[in-house]
C-alpha atoms as a PDB file:
ATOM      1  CA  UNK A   1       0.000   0.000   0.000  1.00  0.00           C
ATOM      2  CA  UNK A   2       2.736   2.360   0.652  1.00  0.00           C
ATOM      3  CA  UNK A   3       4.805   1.315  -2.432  1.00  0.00           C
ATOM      4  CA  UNK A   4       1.494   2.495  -4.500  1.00  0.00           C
ATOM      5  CA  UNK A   5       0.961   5.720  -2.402  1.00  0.00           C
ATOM      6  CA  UNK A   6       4.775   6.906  -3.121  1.00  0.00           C
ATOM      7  CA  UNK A   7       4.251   5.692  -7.152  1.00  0.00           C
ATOM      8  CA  UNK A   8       0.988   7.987  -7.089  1.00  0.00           C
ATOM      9  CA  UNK A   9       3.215  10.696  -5.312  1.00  0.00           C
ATOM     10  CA  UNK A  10       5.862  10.494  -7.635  1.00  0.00           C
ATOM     11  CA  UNK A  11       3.500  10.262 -11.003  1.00  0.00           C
ATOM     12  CA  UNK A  12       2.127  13.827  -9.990  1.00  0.00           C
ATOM     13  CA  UNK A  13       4.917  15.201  -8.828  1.00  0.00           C
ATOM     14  CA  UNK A  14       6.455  14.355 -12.472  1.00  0.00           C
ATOM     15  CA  UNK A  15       3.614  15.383 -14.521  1.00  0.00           C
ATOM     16  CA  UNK A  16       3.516  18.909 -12.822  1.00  0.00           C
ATOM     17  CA  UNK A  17       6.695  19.267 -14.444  1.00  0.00           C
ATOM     18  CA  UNK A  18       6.757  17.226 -17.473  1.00  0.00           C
ATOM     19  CA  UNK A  19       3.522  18.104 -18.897  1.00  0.00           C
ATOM     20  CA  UNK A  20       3.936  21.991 -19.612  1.00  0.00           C
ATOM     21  CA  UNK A  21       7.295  20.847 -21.706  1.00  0.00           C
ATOM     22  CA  UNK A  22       5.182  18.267 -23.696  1.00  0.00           C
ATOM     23  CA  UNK A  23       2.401  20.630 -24.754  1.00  0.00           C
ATOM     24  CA  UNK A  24       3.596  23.708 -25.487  1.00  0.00           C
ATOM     25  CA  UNK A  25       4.014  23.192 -29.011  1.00  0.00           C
ATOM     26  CA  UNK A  26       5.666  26.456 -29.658  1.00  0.00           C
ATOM     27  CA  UNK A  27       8.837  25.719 -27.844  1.00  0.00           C
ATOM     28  CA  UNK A  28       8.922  22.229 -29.810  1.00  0.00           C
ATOM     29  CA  UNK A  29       8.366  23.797 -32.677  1.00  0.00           C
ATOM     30  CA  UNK A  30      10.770  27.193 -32.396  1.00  0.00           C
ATOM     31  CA  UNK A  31      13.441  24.226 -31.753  1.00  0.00           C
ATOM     32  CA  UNK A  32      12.438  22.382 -34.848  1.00  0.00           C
ATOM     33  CA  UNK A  33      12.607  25.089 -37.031  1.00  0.00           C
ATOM     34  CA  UNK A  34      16.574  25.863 -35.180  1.00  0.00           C
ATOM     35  CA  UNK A  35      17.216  22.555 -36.435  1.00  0.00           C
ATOM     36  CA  UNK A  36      15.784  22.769 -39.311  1.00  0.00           C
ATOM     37  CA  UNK A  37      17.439  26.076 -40.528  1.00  0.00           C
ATOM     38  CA  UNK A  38      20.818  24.337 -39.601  1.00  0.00           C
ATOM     39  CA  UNK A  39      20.525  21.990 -41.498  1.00  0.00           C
ATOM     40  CA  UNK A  40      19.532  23.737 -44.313  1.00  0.00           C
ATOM     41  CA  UNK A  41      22.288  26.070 -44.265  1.00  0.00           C
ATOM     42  CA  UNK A  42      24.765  22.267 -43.758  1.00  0.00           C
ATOM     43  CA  UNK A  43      23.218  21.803 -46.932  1.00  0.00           C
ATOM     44  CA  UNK A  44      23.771  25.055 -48.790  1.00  0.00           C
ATOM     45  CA  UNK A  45      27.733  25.187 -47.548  1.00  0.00           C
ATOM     46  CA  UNK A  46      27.847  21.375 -49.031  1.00  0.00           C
ATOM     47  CA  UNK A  47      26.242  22.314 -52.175  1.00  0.00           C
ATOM     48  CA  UNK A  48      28.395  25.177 -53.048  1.00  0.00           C
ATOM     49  CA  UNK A  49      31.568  23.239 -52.230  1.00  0.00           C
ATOM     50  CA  UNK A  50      30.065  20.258 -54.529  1.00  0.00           C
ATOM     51  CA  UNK A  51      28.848  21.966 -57.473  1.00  0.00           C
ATOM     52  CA  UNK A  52      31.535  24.123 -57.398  1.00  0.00           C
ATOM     53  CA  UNK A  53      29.485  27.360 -57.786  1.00  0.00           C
ATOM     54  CA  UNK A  54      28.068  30.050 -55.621  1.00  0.00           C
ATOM     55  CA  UNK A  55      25.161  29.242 -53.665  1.00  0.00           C
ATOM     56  CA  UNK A  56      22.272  31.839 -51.633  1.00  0.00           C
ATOM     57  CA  UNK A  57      20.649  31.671 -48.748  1.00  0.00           C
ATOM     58  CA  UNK A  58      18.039  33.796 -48.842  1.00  0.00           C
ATOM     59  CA  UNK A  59      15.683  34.650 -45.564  1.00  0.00           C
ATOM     60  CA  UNK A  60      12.579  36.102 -44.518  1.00  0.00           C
ATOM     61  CA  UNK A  61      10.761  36.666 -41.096  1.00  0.00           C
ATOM     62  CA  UNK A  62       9.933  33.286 -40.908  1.00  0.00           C
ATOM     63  CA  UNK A  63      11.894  30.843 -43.470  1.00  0.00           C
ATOM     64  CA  UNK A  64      14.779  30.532 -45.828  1.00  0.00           C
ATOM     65  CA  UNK A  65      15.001  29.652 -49.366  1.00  0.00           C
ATOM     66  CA  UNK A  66      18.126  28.641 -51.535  1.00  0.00           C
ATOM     67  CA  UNK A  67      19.156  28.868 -54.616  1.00  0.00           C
ATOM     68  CA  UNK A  68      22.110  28.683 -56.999  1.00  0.00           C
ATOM     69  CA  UNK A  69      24.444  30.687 -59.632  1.00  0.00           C
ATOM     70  CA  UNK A  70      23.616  28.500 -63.020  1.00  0.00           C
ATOM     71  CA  UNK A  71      26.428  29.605 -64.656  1.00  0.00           C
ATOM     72  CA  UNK A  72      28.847  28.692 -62.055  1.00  0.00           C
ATOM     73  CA  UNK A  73      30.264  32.491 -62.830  1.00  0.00           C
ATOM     74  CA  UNK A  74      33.432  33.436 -60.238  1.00  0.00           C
ATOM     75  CA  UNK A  75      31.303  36.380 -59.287  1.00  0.00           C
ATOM     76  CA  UNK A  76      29.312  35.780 -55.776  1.00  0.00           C
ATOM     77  CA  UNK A  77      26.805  38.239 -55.809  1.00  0.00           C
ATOM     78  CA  UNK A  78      22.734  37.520 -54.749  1.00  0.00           C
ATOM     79  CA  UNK A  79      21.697  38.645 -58.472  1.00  0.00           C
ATOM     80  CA  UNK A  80      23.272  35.408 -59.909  1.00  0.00           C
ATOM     81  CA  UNK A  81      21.885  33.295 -57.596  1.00  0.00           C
ATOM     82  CA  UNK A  82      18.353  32.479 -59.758  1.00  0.00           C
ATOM     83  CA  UNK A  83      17.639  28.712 -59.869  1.00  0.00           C
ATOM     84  CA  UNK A  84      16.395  27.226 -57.300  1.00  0.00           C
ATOM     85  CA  UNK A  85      18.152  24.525 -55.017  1.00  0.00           C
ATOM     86  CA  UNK A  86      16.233  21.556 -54.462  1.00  0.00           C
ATOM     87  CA  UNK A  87      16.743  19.286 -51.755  1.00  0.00           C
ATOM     88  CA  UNK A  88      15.038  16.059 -51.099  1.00  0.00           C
ATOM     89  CA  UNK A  89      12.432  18.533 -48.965  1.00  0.00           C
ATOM     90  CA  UNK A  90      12.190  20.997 -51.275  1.00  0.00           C
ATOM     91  CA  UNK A  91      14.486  24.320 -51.256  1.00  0.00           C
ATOM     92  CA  UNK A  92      12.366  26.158 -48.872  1.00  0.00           C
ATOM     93  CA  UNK A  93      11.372  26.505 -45.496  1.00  0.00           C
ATOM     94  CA  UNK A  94       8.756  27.743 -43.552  1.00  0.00           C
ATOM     95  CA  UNK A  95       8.443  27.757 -39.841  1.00  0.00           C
ATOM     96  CA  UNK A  96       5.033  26.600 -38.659  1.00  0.00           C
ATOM     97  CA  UNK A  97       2.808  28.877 -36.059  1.00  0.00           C
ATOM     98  CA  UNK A  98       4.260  31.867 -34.880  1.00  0.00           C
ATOM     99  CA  UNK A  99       7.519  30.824 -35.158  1.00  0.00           C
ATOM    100  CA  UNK A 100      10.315  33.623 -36.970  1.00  0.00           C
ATOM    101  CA  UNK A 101      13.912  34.886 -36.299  1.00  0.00           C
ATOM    102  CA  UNK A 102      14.625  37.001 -33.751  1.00  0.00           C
ATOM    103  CA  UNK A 103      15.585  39.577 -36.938  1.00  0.00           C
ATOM    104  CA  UNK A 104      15.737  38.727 -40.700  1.00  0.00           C
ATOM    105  CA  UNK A 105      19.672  37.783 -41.570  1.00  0.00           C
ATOM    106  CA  UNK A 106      20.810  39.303 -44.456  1.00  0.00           C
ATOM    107  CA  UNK A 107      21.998  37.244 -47.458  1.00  0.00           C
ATOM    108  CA  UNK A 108      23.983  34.644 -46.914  1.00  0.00           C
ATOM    109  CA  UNK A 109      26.168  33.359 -50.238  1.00  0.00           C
ATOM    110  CA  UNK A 110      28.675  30.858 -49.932  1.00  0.00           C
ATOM    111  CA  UNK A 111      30.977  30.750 -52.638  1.00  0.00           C
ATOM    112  CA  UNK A 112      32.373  27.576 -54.828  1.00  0.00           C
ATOM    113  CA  UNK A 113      34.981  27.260 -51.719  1.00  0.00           C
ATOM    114  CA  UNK A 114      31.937  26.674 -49.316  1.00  0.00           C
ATOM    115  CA  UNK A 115      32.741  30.267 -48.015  1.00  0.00           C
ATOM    116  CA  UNK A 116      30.746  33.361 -47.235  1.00  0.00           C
ATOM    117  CA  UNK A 117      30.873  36.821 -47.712  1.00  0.00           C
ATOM    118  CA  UNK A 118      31.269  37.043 -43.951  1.00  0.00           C
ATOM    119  CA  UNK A 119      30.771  35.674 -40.513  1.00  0.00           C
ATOM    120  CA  UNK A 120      26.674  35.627 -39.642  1.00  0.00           C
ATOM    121  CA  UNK A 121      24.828  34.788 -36.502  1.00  0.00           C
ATOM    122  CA  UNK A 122      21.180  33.606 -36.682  1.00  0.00           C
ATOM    123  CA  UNK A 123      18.585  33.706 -33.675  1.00  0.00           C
ATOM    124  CA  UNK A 124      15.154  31.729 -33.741  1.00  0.00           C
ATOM    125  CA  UNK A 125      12.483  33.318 -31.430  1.00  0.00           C
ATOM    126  CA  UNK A 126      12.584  31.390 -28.219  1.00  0.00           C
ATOM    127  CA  UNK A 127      15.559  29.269 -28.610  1.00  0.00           C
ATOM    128  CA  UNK A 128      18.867  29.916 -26.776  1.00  0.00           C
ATOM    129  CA  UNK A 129      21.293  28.968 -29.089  1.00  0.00           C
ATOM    130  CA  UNK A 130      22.547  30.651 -31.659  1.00  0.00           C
ATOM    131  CA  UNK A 131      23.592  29.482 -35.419  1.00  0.00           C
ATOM    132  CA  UNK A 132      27.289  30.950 -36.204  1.00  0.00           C
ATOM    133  CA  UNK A 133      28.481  30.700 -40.205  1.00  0.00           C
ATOM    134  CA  UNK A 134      32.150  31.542 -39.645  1.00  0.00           C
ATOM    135  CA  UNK A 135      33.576  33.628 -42.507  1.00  0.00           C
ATOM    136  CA  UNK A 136      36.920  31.998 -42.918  1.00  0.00           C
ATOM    137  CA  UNK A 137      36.138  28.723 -42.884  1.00  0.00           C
ATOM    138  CA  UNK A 138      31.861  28.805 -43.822  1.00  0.00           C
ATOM    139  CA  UNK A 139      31.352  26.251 -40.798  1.00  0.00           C
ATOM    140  CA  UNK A 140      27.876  26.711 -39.714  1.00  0.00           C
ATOM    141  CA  UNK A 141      27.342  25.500 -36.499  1.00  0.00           C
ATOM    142  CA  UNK A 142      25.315  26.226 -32.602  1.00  0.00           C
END
C-alpha cells in the first residue's frame, strides 16, 4: 500500500513538471525550425563546395530559401543566384505557427569554396542557441 501511495506521489509530482514541456508546441516547434534552418544552411555550404558554384541563402521573417548561380560564374553576388536549389524537402522553409527569427539575416552566399561573404549569426524566437556561419572557414554551427 505504501509502495502504491509513493508511485501515485511520484507520477504527480512528475507530470507537474513534465507536462507543460510536452504541450507547449511552440517551444517544440521554435526548436524544430533551429534545427531545421541548420541543417539547411549544412546543406547550402555542401552544395556550393560540390557543385563548385556560388550558392544563396536567402531569408525572410519566418523561413529561408536557396538557390544557386547557373552559370557557375566566379562572381558571388545575390543577383546570380536564380535557380532554385532543391533538396530532397524541397528548397524552402517555412516555420510553422508563430515561429520567426529574432531579426531577418541578411543574405547569406557561400561561394564555390563553401565560403561566405562574412561571418553571420542567426537567432530563432525562443531558442537559446545561436547558429554561427564563420567567414573563414563557412562552418555553420550552434
Amino acid at each position: 500500500m505504501i509502495e502504491l501511495i509513493m508511485v501515485i506521489i511520484l507520477v504527480g509530482v512528475l507530470s507537474v513538471f513534465v507536462a507543460p514541456k510536452m504541450f507547449n508546441s511552440d517551444d517544440f516547434n521554435a526548436r524544430g525550425f533551429h534545427d531545421q534552418t541548420l541543417a539547411f544552411l549544412r546543406y547550402a555550404q555542401k552544395t556550393a563546395i560540390a557543385q563548385r558554384r556560388p550558392v544563396c541563402v536567402g531569408f525572410s521573417l519566418n523561413g529561408l530559401a536557396l538557390t544557386m548561380d547557373a552559370d557557375r560564374n566566379a562572381a558571388t553576388g545575390a543577383n546570380g543566384c536564380e535557380t532554385s536549389l532543391t533538396m530532397p524537402s524541397g528548397g524552402t522553409l517555412t516555420a510553422r505557427g508563430a515561429v520567426q527569427y529574432a531579426a531577418v539575416p541578411s543574405v547569406a552566399i557561400f561561394d564555390a569554396l563553401g565560403q561566405p561573404g562574412a561571418s553571420q549569426t542567426i537567432q530563432v524566437a525562443g531558442v537559446v542557441k545561436q547558429i554561427v556561419i564563420e567567414a573563414v572557414t563557412g562552418y555553420v554551427h550552434e
